[in-house]
C-alpha atoms as a PDB file:
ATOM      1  CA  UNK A   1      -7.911  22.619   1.554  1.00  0.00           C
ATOM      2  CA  UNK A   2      -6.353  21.242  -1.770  1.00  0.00           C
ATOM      3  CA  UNK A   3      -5.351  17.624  -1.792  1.00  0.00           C
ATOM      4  CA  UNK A   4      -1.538  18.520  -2.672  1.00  0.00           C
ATOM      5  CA  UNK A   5      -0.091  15.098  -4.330  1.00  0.00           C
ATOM      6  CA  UNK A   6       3.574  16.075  -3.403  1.00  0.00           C
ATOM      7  CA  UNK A   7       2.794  16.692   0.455  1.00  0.00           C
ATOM      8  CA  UNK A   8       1.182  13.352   1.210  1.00  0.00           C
ATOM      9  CA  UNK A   9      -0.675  13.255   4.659  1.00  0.00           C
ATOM     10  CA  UNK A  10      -1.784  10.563   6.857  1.00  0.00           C
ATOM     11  CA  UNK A  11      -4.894   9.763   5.082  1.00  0.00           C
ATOM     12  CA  UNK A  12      -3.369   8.730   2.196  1.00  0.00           C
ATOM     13  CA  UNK A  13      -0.969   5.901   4.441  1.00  0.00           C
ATOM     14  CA  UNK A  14      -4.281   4.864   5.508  1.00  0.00           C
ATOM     15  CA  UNK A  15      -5.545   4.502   1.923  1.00  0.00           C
ATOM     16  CA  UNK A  16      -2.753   2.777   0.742  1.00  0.00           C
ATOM     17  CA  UNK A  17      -2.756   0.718   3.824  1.00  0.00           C
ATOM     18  CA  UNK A  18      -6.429  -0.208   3.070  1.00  0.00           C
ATOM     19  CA  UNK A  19      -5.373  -0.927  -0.408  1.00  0.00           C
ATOM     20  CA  UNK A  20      -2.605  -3.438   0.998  1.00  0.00           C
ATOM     21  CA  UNK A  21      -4.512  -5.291   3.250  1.00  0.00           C
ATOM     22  CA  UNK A  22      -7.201  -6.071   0.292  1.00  0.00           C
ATOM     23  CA  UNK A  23      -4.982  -7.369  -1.707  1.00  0.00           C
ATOM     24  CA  UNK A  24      -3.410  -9.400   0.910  1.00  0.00           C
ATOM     25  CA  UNK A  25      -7.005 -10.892   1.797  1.00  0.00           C
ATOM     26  CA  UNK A  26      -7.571 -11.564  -1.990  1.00  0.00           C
ATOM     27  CA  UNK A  27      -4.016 -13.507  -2.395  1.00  0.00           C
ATOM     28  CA  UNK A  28      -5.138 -15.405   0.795  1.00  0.00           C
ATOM     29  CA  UNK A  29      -8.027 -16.330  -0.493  1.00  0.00           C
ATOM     30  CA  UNK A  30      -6.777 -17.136  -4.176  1.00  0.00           C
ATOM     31  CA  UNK A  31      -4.220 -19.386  -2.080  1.00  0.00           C
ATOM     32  CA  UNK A  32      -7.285 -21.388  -0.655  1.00  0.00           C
ATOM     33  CA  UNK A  33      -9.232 -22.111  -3.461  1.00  0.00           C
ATOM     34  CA  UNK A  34      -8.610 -25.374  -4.368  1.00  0.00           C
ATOM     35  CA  UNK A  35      -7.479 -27.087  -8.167  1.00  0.00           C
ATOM     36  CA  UNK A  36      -4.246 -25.435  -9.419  1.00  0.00           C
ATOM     37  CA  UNK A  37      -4.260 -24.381 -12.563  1.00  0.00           C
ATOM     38  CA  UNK A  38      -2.967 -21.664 -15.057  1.00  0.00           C
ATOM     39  CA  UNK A  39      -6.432 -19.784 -13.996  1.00  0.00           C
ATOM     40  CA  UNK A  40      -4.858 -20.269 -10.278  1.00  0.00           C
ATOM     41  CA  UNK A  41      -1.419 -19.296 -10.706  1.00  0.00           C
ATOM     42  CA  UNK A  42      -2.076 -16.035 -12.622  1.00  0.00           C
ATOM     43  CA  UNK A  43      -4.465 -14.851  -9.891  1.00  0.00           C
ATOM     44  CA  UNK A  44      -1.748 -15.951  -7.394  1.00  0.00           C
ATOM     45  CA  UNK A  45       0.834 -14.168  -9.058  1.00  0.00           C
ATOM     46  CA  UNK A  46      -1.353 -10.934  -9.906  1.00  0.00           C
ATOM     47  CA  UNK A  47      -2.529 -10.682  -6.552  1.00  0.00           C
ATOM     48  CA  UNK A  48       0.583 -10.995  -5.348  1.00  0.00           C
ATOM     49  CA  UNK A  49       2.374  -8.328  -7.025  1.00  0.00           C
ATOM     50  CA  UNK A  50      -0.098  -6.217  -6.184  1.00  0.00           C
ATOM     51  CA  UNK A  51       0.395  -6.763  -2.677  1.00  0.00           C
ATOM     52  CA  UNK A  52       4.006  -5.777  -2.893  1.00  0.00           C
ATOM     53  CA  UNK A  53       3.629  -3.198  -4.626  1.00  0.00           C
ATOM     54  CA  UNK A  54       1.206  -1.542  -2.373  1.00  0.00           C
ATOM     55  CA  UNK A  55       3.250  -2.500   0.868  1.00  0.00           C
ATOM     56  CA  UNK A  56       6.129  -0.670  -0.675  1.00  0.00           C
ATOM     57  CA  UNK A  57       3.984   2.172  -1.349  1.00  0.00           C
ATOM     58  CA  UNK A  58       2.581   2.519   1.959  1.00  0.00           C
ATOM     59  CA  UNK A  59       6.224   2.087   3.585  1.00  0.00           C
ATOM     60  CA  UNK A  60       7.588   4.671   1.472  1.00  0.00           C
ATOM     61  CA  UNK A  61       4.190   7.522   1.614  1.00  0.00           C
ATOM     62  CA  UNK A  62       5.073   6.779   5.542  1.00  0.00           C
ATOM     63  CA  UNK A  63       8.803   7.552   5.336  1.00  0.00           C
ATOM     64  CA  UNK A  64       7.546  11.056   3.390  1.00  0.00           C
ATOM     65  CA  UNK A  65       4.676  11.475   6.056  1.00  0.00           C
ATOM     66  CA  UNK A  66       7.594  11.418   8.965  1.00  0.00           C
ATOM     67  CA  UNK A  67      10.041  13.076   6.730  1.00  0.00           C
ATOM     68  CA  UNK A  68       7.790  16.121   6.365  1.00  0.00           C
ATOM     69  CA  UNK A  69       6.924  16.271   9.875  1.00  0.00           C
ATOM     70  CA  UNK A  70      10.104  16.588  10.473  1.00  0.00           C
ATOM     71  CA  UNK A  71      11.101  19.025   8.363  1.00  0.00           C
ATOM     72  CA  UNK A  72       7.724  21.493   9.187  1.00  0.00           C
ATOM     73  CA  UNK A  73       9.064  20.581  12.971  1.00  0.00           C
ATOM     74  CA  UNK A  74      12.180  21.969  12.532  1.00  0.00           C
ATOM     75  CA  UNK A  75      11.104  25.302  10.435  1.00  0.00           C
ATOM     76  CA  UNK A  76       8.771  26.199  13.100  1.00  0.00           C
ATOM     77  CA  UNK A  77      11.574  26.153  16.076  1.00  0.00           C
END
């Protein structure tokens, strides 16, 4: 089966979940090291970011996930 970009599955939440939770473990641990400094804050704020921006990514691939279960629900009836 072709990986189809446009239909995402449930493996790709996963991998975006994955993704989330690694940055979120490297902005945790950024946040613990100890002597702030510009070295600090960039890390912070790059780490950061990217943990947004992949928690927004897995929220919305999950919203398409339900969305098309929904719709291939409703075709079959």
């Amino acid at each position: 089966m072709r990986n189809n970009t446009s239909k995402p599955s449930i493996g790709h939440v996963i991998m975006f979940a994955g993704a989330t939770v690694g940055w979120l473990l490297l902005f945790l641990i950024t946040l613990s090291t100890p002597g702030p400094g510009s070295t600090f804050w960039i890390k912070v704020v790059f780490s950061g970011i990217f943990t947004v921006a992949s928690s927004v990514g897995t929220v919305l691939l999950w919203r398409r996930v339900q969305q098309q279960k929904k719709k291939d629900a409703a075709e079959s009836s």
